[in-house]
C-alpha atoms as a PDB file:
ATOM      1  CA  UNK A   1     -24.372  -6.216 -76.455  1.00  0.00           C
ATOM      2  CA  UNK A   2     -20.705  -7.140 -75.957  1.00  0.00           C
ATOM      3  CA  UNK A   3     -19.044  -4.114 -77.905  1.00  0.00           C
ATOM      4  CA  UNK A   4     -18.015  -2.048 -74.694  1.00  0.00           C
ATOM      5  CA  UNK A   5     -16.212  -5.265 -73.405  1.00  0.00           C
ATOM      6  CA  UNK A   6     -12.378  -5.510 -74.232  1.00  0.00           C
ATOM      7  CA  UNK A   7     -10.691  -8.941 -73.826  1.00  0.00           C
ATOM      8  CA  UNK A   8      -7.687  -8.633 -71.877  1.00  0.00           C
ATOM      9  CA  UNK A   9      -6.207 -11.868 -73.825  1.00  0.00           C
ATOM     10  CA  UNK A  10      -6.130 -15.640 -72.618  1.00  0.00           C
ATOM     11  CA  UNK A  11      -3.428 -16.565 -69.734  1.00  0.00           C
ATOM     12  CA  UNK A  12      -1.732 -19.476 -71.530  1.00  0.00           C
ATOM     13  CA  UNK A  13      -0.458 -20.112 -67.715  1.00  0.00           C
ATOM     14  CA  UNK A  14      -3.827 -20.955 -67.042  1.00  0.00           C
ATOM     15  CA  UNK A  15      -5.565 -23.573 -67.762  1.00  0.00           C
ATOM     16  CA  UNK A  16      -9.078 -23.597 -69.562  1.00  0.00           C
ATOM     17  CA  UNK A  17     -10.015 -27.289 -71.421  1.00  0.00           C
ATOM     18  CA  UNK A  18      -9.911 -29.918 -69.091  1.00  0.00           C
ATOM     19  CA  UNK A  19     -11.383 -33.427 -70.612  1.00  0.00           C
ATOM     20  CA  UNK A  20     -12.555 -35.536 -67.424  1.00  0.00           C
ATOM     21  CA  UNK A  21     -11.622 -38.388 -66.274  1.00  0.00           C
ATOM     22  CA  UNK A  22     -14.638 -40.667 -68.429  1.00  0.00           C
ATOM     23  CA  UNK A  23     -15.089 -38.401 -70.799  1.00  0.00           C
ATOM     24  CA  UNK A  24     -14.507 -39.148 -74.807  1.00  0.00           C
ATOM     25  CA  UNK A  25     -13.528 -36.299 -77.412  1.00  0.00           C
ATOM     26  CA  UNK A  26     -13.040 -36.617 -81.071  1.00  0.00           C
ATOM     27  CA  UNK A  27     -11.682 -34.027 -83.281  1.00  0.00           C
ATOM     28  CA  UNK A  28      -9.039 -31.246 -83.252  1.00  0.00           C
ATOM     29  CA  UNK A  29      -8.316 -28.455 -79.886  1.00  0.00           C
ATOM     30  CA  UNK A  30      -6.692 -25.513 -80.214  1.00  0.00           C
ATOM     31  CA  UNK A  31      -6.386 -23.296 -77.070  1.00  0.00           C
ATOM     32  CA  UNK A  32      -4.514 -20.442 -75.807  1.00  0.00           C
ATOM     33  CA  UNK A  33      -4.859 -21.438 -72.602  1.00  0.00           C
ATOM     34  CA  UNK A  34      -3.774 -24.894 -71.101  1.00  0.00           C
ATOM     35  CA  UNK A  35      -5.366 -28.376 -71.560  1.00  0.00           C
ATOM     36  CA  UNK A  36      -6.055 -31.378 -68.944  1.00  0.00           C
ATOM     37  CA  UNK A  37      -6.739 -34.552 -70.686  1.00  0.00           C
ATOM     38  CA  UNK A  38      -8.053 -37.101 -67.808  1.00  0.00           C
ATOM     39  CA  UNK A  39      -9.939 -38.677 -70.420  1.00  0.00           C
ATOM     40  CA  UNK A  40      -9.762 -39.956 -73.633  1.00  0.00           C
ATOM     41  CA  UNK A  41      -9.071 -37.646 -76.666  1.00  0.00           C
ATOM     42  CA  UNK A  42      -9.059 -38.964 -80.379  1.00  0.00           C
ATOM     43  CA  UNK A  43      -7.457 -35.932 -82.885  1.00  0.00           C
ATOM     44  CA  UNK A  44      -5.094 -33.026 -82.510  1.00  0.00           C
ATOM     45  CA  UNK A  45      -4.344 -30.697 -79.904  1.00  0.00           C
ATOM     46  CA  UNK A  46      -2.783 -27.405 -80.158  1.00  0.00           C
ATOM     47  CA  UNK A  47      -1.934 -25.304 -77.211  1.00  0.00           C
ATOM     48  CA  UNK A  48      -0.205 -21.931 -76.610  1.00  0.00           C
ATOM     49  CA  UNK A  49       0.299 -23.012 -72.969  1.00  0.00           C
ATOM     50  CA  UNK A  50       1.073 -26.517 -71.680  1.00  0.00           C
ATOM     51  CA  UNK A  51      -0.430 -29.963 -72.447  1.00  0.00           C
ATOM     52  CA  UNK A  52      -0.660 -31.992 -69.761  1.00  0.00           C
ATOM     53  CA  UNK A  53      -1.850 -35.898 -69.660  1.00  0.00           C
ATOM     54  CA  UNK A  54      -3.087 -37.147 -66.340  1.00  0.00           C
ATOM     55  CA  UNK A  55      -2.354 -40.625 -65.082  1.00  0.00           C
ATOM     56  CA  UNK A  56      -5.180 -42.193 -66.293  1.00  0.00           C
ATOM     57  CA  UNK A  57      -5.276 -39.682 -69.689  1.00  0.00           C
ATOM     58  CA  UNK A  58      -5.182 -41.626 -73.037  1.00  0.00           C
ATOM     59  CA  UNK A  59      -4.392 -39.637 -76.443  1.00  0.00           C
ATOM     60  CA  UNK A  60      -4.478 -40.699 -79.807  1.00  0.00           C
ATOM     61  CA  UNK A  61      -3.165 -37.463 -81.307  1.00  0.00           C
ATOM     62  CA  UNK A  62      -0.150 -34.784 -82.249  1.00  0.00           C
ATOM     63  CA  UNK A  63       0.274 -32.834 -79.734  1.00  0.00           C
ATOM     64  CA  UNK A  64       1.999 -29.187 -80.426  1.00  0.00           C
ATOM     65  CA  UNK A  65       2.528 -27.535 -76.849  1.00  0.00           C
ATOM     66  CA  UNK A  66       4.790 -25.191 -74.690  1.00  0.00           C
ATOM     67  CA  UNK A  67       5.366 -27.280 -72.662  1.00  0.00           C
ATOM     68  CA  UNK A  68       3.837 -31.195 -72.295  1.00  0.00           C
ATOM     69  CA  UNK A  69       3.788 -33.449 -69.467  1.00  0.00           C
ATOM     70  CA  UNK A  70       2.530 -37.262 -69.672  1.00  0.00           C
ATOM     71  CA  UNK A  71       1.434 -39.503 -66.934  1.00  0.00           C
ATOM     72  CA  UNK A  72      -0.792 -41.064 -69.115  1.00  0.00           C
ATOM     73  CA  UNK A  73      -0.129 -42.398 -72.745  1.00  0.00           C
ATOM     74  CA  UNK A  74      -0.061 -40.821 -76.116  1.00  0.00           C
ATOM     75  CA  UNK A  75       0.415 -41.951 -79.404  1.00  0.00           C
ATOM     76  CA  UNK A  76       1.299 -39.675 -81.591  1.00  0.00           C
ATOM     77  CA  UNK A  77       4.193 -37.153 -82.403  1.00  0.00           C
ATOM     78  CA  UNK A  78       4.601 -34.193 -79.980  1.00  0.00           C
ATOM     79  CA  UNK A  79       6.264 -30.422 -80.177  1.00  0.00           C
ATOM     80  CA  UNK A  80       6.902 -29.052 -77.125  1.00  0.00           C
ATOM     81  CA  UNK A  81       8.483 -25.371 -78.085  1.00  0.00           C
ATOM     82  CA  UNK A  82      10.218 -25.546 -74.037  1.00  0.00           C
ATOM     83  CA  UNK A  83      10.144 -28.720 -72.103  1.00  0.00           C
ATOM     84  CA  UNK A  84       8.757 -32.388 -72.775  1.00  0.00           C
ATOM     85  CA  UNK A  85       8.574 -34.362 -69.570  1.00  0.00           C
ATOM     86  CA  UNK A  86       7.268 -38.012 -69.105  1.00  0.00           C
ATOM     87  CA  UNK A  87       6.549 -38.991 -65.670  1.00  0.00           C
ATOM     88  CA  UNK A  88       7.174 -42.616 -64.594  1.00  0.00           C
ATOM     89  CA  UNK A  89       3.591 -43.646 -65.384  1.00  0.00           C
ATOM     90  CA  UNK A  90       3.730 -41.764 -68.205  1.00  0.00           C
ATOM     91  CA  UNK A  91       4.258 -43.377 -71.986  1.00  0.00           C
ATOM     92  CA  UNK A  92       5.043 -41.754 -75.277  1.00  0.00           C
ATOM     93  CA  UNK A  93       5.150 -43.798 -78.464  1.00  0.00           C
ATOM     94  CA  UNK A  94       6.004 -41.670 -81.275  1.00  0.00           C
ATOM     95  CA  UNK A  95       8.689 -39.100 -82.091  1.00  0.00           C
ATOM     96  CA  UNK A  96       8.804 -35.619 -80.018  1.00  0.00           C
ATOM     97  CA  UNK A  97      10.726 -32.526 -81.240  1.00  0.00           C
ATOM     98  CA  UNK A  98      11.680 -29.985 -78.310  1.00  0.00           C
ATOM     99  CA  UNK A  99      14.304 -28.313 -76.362  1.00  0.00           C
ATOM    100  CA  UNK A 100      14.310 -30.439 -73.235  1.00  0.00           C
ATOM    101  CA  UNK A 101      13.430 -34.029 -72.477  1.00  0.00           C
ATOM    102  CA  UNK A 102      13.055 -35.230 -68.899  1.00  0.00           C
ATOM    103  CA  UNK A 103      12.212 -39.190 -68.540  1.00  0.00           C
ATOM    104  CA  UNK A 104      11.392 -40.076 -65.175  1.00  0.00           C
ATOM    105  CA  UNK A 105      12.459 -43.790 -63.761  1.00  0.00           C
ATOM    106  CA  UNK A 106       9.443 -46.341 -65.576  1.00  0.00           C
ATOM    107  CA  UNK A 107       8.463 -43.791 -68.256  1.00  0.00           C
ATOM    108  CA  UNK A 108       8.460 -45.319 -71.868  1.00  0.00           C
ATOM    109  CA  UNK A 109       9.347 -43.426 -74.624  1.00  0.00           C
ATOM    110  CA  UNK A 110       8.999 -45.325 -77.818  1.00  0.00           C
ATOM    111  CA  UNK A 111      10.168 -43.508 -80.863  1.00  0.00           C
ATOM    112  CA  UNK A 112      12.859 -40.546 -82.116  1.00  0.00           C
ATOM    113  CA  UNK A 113      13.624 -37.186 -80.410  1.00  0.00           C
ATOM    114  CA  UNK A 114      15.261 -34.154 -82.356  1.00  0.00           C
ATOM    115  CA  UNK A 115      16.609 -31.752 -79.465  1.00  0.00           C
ATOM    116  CA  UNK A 116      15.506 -28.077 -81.048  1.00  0.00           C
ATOM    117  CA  UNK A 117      18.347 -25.760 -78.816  1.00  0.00           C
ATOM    118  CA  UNK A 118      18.070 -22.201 -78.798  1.00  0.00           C
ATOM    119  CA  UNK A 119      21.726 -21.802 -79.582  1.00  0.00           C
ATOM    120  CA  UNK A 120      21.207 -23.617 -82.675  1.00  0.00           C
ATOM    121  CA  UNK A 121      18.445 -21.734 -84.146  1.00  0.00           C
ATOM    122  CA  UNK A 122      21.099 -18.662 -83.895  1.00  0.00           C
ATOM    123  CA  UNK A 123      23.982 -20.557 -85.238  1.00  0.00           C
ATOM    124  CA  UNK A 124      23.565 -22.451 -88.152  1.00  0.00           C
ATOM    125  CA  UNK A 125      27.319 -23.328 -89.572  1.00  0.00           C
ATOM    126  CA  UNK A 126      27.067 -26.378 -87.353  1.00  0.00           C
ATOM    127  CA  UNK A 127      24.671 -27.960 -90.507  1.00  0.00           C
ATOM    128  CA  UNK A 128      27.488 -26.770 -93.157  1.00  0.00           C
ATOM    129  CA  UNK A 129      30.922 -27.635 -91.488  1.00  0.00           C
ATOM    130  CA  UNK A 130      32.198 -31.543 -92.545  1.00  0.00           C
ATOM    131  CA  UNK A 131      32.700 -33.883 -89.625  1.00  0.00           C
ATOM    132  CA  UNK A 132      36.470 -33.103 -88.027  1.00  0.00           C
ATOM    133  CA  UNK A 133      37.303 -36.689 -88.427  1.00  0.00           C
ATOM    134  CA  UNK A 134      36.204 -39.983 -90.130  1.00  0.00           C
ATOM    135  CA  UNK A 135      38.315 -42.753 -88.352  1.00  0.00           C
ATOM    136  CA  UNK A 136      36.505 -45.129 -86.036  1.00  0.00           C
ATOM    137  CA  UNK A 137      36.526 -45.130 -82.168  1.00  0.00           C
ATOM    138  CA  UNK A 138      35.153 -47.572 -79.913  1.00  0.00           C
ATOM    139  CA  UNK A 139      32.346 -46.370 -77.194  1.00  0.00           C
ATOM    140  CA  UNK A 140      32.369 -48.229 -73.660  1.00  0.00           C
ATOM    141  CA  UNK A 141      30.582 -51.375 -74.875  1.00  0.00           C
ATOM    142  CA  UNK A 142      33.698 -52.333 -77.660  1.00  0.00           C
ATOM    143  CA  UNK A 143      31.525 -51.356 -80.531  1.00  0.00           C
ATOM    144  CA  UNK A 144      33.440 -49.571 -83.215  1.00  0.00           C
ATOM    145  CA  UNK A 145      31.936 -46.551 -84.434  1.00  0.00           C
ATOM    146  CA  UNK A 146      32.374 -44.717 -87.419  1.00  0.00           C
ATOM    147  CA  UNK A 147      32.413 -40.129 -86.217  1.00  0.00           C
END
């Protein structure tokens, strides 16, 4: 019935899953398209196009993304393989890997980040040289500090 049909392949600049504002899920997404959370999700979502978290979103959840905005709040550990942004109403607690952080004014980021640049994918002697220099300096605040 459907064998003369070709796909042309999913627009991951589009986006296809939006959970309402009301609305309850439980379990895992995975999309190659975008996702809208407005409601409440409970489990993991996987996206090959961005995540985004409305202001009234709630997520319990990893979140793996290309890019992921919150307004809302998640909590849970997020990849975003381009840009993680939280908005001033927005509220992360948990740790977030990516290659850019934005935090608006007000947003709340609870947790650790690990910047992932695309420079240091290609050069990897940064891991195996020593550190130049051992002796203590002291930052702006008079705290000694061991480099």
């Amino acid at each position: 019935m459907f064998k003369g049909k070709k796909s042309n392949g999913i627009n991951p600049n589009s986006t296809d899953t939006i959970i309402g504002e009301g609305s309850v899920f439980e379990g895992r997404i995975k999309s190659e398209a975008g996702v809208r959370v407005e409601g409440s999700i409970t489990g993991d979502v996987e996206s090959s196009g961005d995540v985004i978290i409305g202001e009234k979103g709630s997520v319990k959840s990893n979140i793996n993304a290309r890019n992921i905005i919150i307004a809302g709040t998640v909590l849970g550990n997020v990849t975003a393989k381009e840009k993680l942004t939280i908005l001033s109403s927005g509220q992360l607690i948990g740790n977030s890997t990516t290659v850019s952080l934005v935090i608006e004014d007000g947003g709340v980021f609870s947790g650790t980040s690990k910047m992932e640049g695309k420079a240091a994918a290609k050069d990897s002697t940064l891991d195996k040289e020593p550190a130049a220099s051992t002796k203590p300096f002291t930052n702006s605040f008079g705290d000694s500090m061991a480099m």
